[in-house]
N, C-alpha and C. Protein backbone atom coordinates (compact mmCIF):
# COMPACT_ATOMS: atom_id res chain seq x y z
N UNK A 1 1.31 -17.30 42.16
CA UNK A 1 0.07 -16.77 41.67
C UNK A 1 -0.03 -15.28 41.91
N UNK A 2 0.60 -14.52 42.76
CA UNK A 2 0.51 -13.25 43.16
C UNK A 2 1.40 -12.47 42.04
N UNK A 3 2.09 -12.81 41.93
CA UNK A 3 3.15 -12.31 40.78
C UNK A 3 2.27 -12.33 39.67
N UNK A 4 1.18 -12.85 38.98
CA UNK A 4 0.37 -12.69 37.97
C UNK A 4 0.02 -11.92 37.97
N UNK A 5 -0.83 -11.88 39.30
CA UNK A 5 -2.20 -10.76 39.70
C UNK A 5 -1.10 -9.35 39.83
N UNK A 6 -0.23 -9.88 40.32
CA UNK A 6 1.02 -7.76 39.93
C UNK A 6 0.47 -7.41 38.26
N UNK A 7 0.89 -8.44 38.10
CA UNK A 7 1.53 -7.52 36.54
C UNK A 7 0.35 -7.67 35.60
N UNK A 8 -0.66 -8.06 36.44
CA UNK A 8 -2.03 -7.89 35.45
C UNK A 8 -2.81 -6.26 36.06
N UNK A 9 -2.46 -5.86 37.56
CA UNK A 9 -2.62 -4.67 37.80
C UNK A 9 -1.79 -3.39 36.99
N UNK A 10 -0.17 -3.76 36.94
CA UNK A 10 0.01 -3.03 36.47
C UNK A 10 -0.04 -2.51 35.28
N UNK A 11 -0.41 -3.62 34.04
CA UNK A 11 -0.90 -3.54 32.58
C UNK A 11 -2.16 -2.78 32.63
N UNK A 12 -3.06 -2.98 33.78
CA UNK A 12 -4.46 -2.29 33.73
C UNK A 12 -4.03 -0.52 33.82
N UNK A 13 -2.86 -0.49 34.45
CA UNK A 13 -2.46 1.11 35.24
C UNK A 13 -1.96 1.46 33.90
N UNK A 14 -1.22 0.66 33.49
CA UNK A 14 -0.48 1.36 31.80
C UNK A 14 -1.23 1.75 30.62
N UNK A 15 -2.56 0.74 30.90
CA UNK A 15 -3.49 0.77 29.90
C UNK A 15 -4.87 2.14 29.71
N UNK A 16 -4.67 2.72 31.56
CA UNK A 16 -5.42 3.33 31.99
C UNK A 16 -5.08 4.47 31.88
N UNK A 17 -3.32 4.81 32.17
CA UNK A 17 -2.44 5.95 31.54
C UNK A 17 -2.58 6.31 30.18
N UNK A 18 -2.39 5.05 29.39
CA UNK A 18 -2.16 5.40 28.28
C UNK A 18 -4.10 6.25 27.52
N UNK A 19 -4.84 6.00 28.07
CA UNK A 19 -5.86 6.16 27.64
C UNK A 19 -6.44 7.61 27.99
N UNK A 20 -5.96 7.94 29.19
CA UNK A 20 -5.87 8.91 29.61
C UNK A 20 -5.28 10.19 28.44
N UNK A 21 -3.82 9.72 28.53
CA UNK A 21 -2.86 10.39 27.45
C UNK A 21 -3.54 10.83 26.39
N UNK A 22 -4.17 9.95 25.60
CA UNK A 22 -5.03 9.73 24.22
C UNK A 22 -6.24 11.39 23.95
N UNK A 23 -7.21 11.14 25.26
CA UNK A 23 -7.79 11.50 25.58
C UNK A 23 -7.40 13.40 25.59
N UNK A 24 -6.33 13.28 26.18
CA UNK A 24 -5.80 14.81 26.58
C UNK A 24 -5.13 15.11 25.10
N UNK A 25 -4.52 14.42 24.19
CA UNK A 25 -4.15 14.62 23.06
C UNK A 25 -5.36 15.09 22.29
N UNK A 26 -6.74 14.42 22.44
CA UNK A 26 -7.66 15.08 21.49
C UNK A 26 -8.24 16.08 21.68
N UNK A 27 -8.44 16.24 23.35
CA UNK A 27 -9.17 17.96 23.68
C UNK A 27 -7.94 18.95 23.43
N UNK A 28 -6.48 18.45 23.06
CA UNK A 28 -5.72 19.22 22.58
C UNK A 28 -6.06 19.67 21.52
N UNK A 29 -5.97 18.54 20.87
CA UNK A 29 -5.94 18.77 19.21
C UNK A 29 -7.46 19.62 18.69
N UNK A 30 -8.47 19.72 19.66
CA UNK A 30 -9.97 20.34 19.04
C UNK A 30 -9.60 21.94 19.73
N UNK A 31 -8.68 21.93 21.06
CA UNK A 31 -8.78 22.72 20.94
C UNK A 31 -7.56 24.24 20.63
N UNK A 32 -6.95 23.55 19.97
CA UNK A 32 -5.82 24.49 19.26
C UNK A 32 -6.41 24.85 17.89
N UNK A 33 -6.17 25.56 17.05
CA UNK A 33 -6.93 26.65 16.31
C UNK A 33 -5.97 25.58 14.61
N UNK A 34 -6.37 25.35 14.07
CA UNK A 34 -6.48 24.76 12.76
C UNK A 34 -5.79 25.62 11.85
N UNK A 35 -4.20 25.30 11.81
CA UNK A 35 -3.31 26.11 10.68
C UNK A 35 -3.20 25.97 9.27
N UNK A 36 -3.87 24.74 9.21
CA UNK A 36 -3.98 24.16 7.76
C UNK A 36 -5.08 24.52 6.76
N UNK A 37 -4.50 25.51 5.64
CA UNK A 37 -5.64 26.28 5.26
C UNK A 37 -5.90 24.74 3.88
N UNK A 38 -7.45 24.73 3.94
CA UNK A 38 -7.86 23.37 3.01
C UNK A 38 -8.10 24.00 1.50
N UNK A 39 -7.98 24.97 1.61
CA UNK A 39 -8.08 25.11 0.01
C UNK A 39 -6.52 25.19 -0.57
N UNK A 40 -5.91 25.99 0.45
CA UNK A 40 -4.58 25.52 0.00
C UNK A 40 -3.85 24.60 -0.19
N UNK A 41 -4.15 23.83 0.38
CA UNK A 41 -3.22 22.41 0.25
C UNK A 41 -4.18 21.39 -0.67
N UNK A 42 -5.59 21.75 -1.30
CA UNK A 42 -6.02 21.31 -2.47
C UNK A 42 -5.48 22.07 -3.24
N UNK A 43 -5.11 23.06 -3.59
CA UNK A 43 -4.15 23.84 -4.74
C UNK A 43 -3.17 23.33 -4.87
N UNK A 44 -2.34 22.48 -3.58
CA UNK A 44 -0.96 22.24 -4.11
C UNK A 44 -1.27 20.92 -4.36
N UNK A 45 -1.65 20.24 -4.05
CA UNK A 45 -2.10 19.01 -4.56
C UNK A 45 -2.23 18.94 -5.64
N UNK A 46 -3.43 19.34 -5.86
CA UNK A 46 -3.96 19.99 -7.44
C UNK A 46 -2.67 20.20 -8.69
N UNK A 47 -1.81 21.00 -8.11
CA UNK A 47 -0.54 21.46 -9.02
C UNK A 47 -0.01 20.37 -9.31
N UNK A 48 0.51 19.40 -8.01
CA UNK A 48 1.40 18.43 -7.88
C UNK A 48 0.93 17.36 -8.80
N UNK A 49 -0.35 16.89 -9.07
CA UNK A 49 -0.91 16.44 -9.87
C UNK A 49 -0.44 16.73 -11.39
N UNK A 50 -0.71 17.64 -11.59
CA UNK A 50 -0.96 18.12 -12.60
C UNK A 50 0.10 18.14 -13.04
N UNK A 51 1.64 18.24 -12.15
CA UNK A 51 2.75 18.46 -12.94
C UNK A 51 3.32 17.34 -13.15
N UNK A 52 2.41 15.94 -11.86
CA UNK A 52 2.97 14.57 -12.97
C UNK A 52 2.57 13.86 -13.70
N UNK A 53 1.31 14.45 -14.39
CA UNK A 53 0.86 14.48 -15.72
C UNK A 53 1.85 15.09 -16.31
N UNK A 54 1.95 16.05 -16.57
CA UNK A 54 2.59 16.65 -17.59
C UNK A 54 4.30 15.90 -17.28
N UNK A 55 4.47 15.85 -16.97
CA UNK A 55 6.09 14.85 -16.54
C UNK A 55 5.52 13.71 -17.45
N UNK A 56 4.83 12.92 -17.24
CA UNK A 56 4.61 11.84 -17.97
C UNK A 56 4.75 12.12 -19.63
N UNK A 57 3.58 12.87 -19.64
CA UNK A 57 3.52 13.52 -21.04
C UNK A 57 4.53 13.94 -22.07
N UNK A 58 5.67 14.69 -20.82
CA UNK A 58 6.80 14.77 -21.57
C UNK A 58 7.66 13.32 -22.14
N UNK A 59 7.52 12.60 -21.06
CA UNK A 59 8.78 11.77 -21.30
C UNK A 59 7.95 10.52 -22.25
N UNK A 60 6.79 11.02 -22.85
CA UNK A 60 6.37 10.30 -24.04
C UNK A 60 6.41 10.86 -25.43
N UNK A 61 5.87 12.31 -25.03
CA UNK A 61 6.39 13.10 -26.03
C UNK A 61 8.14 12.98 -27.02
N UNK A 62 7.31 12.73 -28.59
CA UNK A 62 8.66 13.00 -29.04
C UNK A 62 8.99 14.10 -30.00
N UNK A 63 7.36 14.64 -30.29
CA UNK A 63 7.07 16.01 -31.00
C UNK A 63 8.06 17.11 -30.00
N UNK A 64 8.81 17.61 -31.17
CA UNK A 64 9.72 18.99 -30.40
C UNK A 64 8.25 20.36 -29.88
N UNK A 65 7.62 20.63 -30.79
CA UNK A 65 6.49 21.48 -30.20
C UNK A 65 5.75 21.22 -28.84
N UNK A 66 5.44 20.29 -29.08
CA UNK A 66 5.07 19.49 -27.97
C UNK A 66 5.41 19.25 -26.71
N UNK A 67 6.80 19.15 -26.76
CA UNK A 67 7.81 18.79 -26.01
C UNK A 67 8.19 20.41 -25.19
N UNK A 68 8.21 21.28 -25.81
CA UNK A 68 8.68 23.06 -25.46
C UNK A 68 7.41 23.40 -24.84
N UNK A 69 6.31 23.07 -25.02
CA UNK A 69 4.74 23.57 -24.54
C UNK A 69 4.99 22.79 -23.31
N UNK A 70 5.16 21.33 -23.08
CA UNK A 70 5.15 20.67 -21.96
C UNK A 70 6.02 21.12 -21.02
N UNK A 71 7.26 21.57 -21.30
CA UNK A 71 8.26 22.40 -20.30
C UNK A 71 7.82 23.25 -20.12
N UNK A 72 7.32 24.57 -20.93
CA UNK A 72 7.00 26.01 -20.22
C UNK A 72 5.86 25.56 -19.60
N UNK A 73 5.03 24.69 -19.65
CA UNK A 73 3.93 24.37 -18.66
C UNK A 73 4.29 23.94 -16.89
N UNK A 74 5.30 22.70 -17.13
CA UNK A 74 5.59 22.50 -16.27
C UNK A 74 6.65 23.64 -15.46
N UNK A 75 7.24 24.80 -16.13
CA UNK A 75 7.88 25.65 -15.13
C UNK A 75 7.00 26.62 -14.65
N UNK A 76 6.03 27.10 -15.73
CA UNK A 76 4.92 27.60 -14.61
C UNK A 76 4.13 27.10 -13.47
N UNK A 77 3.92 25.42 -13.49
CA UNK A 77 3.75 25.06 -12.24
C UNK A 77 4.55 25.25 -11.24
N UNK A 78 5.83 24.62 -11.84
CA UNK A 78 7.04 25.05 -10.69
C UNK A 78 6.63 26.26 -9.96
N UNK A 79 6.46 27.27 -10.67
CA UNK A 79 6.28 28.31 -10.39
C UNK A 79 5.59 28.95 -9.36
N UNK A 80 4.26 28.42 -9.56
CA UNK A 80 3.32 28.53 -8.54
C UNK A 80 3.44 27.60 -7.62
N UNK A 81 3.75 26.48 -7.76
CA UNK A 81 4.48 25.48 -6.29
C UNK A 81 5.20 26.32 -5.16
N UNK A 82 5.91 27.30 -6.02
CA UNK A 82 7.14 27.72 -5.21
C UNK A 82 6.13 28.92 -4.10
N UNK A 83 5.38 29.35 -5.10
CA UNK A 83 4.60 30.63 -4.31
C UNK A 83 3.95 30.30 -3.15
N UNK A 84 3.60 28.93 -3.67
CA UNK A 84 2.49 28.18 -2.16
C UNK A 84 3.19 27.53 -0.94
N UNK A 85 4.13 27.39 -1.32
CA UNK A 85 5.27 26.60 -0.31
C UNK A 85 5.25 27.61 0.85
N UNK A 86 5.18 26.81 2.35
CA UNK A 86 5.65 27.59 3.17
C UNK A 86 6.93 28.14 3.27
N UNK A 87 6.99 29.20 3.57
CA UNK A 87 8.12 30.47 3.28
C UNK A 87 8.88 30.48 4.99
């Protein structure tokens, strides 16, 4: 019966560590300074979107006009993808 009561202490100590841990992870995380700019990464989103629409579009497209508008579209996204990308 003592051998229970161990390893039910020590699950309480692991459980008590671990909570601890948790804890120090979040006054970390509030208090380190926020690198993630939110409009930016709605812009690339935004793009990324947008360029698999137009991916789709192409590969339904069978109009040649159509088809040349949908590429120079999608390399100007490329385009600006590339600008937003961390460098």
């Amino acid at each position: 019966m003592g051998d229970a009561g161990e390893g039910l202490v020590d699950a309480e100590s692991r459980l008590a560590e671990r909570m601890e841990e948790r804890e120090q992870e979040k006054r970390n995380a509030r208090l380190a300074p926020s690198t993630v700019d939110p409009e930016r990464t709605r812009e690339i989103e935004s793009l990324r979107l947008a360029k698999t629409e137009m991916q789709r579009q192409l590969d339904l497209t069978t109009h040649e006009v159509r088809r040349s508008m949908l590429t120079q579209a999608i390399g100007e996204i490329d385009k600006r993808l590339k600008a937003l990308s961390p460098k």
